[in-house]
PDB file of N, CA and C in Angstrom:
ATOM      1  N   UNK A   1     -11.580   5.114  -5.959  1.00  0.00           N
ATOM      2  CA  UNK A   1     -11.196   4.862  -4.574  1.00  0.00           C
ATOM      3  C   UNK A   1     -10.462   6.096  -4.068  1.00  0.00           C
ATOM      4  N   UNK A   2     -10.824   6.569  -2.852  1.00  0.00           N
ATOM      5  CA  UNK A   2     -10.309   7.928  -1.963  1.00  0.00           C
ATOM      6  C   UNK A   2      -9.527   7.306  -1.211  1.00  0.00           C
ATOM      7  N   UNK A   3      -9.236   8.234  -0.545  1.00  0.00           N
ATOM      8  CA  UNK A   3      -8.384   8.763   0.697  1.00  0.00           C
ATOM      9  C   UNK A   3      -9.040   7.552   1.786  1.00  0.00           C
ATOM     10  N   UNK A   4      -9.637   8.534   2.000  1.00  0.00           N
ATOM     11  CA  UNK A   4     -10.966   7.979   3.052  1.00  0.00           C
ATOM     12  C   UNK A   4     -11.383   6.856   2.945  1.00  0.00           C
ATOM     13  N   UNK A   5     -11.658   5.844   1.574  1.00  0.00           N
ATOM     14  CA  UNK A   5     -11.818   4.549   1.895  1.00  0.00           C
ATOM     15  C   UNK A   5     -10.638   3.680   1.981  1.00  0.00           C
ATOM     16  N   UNK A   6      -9.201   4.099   2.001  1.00  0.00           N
ATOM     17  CA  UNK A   6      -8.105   3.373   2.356  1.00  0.00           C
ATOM     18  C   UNK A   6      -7.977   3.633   3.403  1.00  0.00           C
ATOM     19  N   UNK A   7      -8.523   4.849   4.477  1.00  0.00           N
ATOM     20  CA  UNK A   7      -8.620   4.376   5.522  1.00  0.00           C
ATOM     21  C   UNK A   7      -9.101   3.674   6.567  1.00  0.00           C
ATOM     22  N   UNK A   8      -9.939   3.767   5.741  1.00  0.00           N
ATOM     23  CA  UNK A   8     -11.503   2.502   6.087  1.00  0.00           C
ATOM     24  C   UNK A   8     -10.641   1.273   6.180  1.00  0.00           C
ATOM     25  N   UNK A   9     -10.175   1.066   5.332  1.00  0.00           N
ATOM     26  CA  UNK A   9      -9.556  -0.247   4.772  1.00  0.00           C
ATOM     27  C   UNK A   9      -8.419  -0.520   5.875  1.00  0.00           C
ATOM     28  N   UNK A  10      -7.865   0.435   6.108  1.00  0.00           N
ATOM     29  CA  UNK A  10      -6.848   0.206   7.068  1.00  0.00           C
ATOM     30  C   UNK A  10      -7.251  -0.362   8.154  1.00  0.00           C
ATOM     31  N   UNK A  11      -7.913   0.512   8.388  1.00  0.00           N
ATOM     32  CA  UNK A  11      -8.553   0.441  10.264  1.00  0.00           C
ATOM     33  C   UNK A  11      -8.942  -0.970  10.305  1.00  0.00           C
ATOM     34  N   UNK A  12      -9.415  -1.653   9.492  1.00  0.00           N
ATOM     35  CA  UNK A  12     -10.266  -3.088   9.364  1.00  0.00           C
ATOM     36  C   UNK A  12      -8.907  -4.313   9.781  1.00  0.00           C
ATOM     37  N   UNK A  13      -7.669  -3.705  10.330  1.00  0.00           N
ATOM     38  CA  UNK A  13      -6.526  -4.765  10.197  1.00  0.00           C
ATOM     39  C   UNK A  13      -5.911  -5.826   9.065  1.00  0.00           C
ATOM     40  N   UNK A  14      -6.085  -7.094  10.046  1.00  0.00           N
ATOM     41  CA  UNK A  14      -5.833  -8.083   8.830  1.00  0.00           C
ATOM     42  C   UNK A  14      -6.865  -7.987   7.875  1.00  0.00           C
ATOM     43  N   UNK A  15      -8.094  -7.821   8.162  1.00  0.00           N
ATOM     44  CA  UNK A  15      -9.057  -8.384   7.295  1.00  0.00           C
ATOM     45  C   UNK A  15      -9.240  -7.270   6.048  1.00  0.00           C
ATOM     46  N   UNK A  16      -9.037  -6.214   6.479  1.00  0.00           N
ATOM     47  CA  UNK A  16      -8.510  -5.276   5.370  1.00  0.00           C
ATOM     48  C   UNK A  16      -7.339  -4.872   4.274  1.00  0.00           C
ATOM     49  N   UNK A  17      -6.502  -6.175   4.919  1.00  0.00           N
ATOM     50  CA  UNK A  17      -5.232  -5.968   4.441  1.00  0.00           C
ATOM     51  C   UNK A  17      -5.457  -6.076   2.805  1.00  0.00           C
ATOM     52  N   UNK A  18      -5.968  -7.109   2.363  1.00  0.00           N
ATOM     53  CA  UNK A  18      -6.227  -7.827   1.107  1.00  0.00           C
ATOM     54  C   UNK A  18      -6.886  -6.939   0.568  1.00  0.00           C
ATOM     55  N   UNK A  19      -8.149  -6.381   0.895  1.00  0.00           N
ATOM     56  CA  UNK A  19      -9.039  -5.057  -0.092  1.00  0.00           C
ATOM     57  C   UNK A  19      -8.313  -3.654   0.069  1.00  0.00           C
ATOM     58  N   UNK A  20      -6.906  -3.678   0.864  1.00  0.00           N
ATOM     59  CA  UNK A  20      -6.854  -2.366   0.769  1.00  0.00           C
ATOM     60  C   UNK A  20      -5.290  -2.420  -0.295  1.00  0.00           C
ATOM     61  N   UNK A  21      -5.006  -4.327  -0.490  1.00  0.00           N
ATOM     62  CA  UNK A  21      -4.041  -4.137  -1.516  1.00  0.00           C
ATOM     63  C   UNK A  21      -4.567  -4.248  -3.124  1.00  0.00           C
ATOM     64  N   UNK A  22      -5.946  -4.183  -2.855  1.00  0.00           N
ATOM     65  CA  UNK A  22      -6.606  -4.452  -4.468  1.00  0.00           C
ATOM     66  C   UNK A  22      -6.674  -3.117  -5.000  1.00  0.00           C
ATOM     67  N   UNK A  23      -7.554  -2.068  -3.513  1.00  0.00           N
ATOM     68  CA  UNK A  23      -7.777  -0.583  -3.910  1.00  0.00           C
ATOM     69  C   UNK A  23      -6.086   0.036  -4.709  1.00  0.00           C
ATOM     70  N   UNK A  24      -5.280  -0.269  -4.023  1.00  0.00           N
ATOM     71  CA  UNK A  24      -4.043   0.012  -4.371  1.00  0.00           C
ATOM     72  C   UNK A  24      -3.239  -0.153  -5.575  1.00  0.00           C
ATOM     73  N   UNK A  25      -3.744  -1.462  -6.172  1.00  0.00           N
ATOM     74  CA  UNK A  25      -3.267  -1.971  -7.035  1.00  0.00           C
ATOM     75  C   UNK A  25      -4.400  -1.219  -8.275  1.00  0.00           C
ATOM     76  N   UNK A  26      -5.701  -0.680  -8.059  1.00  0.00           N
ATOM     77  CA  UNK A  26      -6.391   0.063  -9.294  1.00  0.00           C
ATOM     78  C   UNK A  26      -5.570   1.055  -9.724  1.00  0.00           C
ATOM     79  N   UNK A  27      -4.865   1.803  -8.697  1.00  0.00           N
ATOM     80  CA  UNK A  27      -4.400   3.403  -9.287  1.00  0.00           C
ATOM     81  C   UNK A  27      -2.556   3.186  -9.034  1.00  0.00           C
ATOM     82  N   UNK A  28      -2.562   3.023 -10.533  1.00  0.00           N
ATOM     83  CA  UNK A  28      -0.669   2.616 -10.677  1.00  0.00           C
ATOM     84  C   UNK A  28       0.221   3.702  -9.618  1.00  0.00           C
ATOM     85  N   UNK A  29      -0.315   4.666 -10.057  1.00  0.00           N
ATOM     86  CA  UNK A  29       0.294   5.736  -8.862  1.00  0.00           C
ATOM     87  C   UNK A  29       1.129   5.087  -7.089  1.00  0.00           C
ATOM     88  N   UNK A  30      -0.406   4.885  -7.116  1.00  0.00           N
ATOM     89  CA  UNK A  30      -0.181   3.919  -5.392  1.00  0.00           C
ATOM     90  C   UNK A  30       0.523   2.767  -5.670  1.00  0.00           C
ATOM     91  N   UNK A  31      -0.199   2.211  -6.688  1.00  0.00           N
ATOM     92  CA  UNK A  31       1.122   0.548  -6.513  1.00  0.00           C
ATOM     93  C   UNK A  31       2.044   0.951  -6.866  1.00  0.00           C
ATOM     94  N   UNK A  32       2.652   1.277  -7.811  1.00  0.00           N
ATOM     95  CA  UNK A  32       4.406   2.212  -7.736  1.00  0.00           C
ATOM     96  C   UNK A  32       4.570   1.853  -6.768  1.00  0.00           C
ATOM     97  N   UNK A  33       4.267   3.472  -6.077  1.00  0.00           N
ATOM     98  CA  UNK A  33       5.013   4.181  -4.689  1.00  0.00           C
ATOM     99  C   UNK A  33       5.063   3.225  -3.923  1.00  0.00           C
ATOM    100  N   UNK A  34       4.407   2.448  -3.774  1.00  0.00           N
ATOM    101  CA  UNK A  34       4.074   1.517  -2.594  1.00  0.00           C
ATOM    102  C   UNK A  34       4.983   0.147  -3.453  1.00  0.00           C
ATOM    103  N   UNK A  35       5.251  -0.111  -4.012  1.00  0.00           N
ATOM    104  CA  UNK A  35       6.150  -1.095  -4.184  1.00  0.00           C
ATOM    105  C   UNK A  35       7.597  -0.358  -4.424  1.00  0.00           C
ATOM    106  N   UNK A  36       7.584   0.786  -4.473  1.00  0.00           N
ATOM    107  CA  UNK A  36       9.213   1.082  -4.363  1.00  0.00           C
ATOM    108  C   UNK A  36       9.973   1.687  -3.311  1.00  0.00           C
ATOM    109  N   UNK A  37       8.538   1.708  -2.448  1.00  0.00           N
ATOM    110  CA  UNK A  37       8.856   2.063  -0.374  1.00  0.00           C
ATOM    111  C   UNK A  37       9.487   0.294  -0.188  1.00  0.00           C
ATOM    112  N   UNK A  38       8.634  -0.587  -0.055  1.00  0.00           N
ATOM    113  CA  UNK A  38       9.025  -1.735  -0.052  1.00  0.00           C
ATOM    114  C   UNK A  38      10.272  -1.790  -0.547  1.00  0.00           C
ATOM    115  N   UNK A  39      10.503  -1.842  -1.754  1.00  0.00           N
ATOM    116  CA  UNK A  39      11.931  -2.627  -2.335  1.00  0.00           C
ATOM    117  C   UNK A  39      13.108  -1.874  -2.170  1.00  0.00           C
ATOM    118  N   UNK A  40      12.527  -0.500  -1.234  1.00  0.00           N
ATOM    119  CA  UNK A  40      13.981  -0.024  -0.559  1.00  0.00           C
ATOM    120  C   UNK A  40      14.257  -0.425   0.555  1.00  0.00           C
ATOM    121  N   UNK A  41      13.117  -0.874   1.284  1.00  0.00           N
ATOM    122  CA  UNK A  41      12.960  -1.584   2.633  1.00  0.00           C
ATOM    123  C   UNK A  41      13.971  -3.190   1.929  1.00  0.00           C
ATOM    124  N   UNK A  42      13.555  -3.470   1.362  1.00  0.00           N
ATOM    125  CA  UNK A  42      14.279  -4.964   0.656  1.00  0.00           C
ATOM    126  C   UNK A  42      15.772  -4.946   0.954  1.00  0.00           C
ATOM    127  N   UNK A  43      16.141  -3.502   0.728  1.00  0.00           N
ATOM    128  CA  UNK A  43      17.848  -3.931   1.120  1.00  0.00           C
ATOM    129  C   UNK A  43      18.300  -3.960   2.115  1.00  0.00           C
ATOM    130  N   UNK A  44      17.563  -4.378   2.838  1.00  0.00           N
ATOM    131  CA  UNK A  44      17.951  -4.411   4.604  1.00  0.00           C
ATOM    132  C   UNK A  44      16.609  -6.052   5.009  1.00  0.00           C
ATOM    133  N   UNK A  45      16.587  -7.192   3.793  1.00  0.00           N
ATOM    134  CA  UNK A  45      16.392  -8.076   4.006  1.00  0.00           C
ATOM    135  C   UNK A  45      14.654  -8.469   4.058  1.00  0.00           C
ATOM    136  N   UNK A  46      13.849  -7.489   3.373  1.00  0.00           N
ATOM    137  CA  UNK A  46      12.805  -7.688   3.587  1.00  0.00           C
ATOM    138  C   UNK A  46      11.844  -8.257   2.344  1.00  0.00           C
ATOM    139  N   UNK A  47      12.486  -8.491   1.164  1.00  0.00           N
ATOM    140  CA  UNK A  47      12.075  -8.229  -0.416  1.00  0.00           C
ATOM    141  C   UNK A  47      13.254  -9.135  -1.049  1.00  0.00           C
ATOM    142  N   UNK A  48      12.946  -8.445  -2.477  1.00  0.00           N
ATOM    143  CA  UNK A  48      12.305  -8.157  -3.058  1.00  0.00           C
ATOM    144  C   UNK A  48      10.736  -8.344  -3.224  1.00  0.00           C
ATOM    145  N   UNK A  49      10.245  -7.166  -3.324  1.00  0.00           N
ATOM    146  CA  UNK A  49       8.670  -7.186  -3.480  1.00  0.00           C
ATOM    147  C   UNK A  49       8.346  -7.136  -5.137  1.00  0.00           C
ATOM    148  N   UNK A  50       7.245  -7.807  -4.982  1.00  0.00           N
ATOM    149  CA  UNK A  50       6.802  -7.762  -6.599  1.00  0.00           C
ATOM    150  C   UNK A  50       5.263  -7.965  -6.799  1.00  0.00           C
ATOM    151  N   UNK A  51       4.564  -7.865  -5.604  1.00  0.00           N
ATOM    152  CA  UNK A  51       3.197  -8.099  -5.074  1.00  0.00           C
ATOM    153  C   UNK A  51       2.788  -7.074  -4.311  1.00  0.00           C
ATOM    154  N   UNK A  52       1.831  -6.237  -4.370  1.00  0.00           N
ATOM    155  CA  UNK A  52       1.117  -5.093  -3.525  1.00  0.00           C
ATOM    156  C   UNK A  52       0.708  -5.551  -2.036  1.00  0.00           C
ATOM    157  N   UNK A  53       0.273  -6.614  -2.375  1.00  0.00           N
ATOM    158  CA  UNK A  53      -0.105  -7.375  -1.029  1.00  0.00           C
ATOM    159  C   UNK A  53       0.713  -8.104  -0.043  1.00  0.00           C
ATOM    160  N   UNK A  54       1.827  -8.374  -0.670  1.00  0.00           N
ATOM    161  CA  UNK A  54       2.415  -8.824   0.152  1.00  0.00           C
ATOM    162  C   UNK A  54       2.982  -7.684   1.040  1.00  0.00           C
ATOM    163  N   UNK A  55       3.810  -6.473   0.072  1.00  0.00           N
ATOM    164  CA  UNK A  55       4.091  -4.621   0.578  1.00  0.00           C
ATOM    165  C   UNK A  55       3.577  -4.411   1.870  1.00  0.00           C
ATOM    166  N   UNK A  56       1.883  -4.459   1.464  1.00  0.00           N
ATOM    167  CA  UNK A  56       1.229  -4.142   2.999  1.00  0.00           C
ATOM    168  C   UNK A  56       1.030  -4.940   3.660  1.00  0.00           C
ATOM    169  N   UNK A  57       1.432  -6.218   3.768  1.00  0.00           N
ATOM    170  CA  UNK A  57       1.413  -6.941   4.358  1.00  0.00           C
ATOM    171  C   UNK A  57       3.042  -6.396   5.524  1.00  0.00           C
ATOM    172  N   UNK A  58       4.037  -6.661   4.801  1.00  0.00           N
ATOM    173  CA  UNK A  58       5.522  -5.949   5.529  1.00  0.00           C
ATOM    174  C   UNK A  58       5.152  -4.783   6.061  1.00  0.00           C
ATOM    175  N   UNK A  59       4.904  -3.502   5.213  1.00  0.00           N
ATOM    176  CA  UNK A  59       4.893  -2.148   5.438  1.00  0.00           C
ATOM    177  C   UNK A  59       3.958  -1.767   6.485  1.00  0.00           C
ATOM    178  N   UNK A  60       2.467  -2.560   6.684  1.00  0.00           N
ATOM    179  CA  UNK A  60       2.135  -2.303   7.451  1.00  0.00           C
ATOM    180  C   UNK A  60       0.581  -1.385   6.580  1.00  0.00           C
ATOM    181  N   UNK A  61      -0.459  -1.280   7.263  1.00  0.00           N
ATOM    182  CA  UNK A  61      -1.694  -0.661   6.171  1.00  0.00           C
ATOM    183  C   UNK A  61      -1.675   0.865   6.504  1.00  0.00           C
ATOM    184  N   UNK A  62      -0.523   1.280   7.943  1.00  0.00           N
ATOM    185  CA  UNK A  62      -1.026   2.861   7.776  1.00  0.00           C
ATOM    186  C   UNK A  62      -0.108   3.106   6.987  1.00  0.00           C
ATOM    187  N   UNK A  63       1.043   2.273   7.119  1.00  0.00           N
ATOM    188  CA  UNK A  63       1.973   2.997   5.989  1.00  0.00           C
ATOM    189  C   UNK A  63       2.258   3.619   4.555  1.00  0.00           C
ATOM    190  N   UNK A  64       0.806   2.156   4.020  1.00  0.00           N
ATOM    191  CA  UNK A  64       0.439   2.655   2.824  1.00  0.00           C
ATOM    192  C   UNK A  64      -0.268   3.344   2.412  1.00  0.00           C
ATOM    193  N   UNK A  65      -1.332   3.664   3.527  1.00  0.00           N
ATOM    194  CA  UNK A  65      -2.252   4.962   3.479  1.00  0.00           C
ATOM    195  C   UNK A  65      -1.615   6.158   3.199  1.00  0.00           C
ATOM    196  N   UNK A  66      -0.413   6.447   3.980  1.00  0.00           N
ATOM    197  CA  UNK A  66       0.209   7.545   4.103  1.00  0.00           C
ATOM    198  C   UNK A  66       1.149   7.556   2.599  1.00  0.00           C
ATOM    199  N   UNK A  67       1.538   6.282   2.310  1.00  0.00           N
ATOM    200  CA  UNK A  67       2.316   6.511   0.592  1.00  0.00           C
ATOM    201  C   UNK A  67       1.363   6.803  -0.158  1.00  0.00           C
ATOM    202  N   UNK A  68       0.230   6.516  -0.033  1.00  0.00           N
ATOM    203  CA  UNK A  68      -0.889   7.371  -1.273  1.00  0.00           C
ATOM    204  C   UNK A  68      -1.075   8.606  -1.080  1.00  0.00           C
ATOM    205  N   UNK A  69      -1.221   8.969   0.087  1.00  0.00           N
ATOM    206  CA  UNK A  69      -1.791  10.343   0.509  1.00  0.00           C
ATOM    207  C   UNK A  69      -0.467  11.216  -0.117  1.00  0.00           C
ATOM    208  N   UNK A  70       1.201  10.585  -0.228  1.00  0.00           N
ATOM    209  CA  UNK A  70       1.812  11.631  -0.843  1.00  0.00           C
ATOM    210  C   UNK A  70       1.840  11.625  -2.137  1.00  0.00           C
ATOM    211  N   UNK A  71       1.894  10.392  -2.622  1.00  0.00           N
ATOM    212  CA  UNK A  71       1.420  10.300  -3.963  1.00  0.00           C
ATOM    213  C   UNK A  71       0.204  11.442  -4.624  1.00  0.00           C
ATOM    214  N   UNK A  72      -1.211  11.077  -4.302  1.00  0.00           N
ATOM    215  CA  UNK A  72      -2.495  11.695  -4.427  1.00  0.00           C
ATOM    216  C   UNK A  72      -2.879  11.838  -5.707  1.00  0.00           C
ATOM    217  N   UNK A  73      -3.186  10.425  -6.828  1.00  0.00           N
ATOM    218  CA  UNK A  73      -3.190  10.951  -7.620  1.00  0.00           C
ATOM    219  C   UNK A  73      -4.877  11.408  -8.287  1.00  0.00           C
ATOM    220  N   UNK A  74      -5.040  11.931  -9.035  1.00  0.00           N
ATOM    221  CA  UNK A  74      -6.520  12.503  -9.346  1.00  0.00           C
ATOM    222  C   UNK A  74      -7.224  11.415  -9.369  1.00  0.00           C
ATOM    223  N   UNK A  75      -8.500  12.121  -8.488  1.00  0.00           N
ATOM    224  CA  UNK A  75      -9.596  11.176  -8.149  1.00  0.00           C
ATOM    225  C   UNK A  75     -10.862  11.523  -9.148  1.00  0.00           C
TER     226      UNK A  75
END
């Protein structure tokens, strides 16, 4: 899974939300990052997170596009 098909995934809204927290959850890299954007978001009442899907569900799907893209890990 690329770049490019999490943005696919994004753009699709809700209905993307769910396949773009599965793509996420293949490459530990992204679920990390993306669950420890969340659980800093948590201390200001939003979390604890412990689910990818739920993350982008809060965070929002460009947000997590953009935590992979800094992440980036080998494709």
């Amino acid at each position: 899974m690329g770049i490019g098909e999490l943005r696919d995934l994004a753009r699709q809204g809700r209905e993307g939300a769910e396949a773009l927290a599965l793509a996420v959850e293949q490459v530990p890299g992204w679920s990390d990052a993306v669950l420890e954007v969340a659980n800093r978001a948590a201390r200001y009442g939003a979390g604890p997170f412990k689910s990818v899907d739920r993350a982008v569900i809060v965070l929002g799907a460009r947000a997590v596009v953009e935590i992979a893209l800094a992440v980036r890990p080998a494709e």
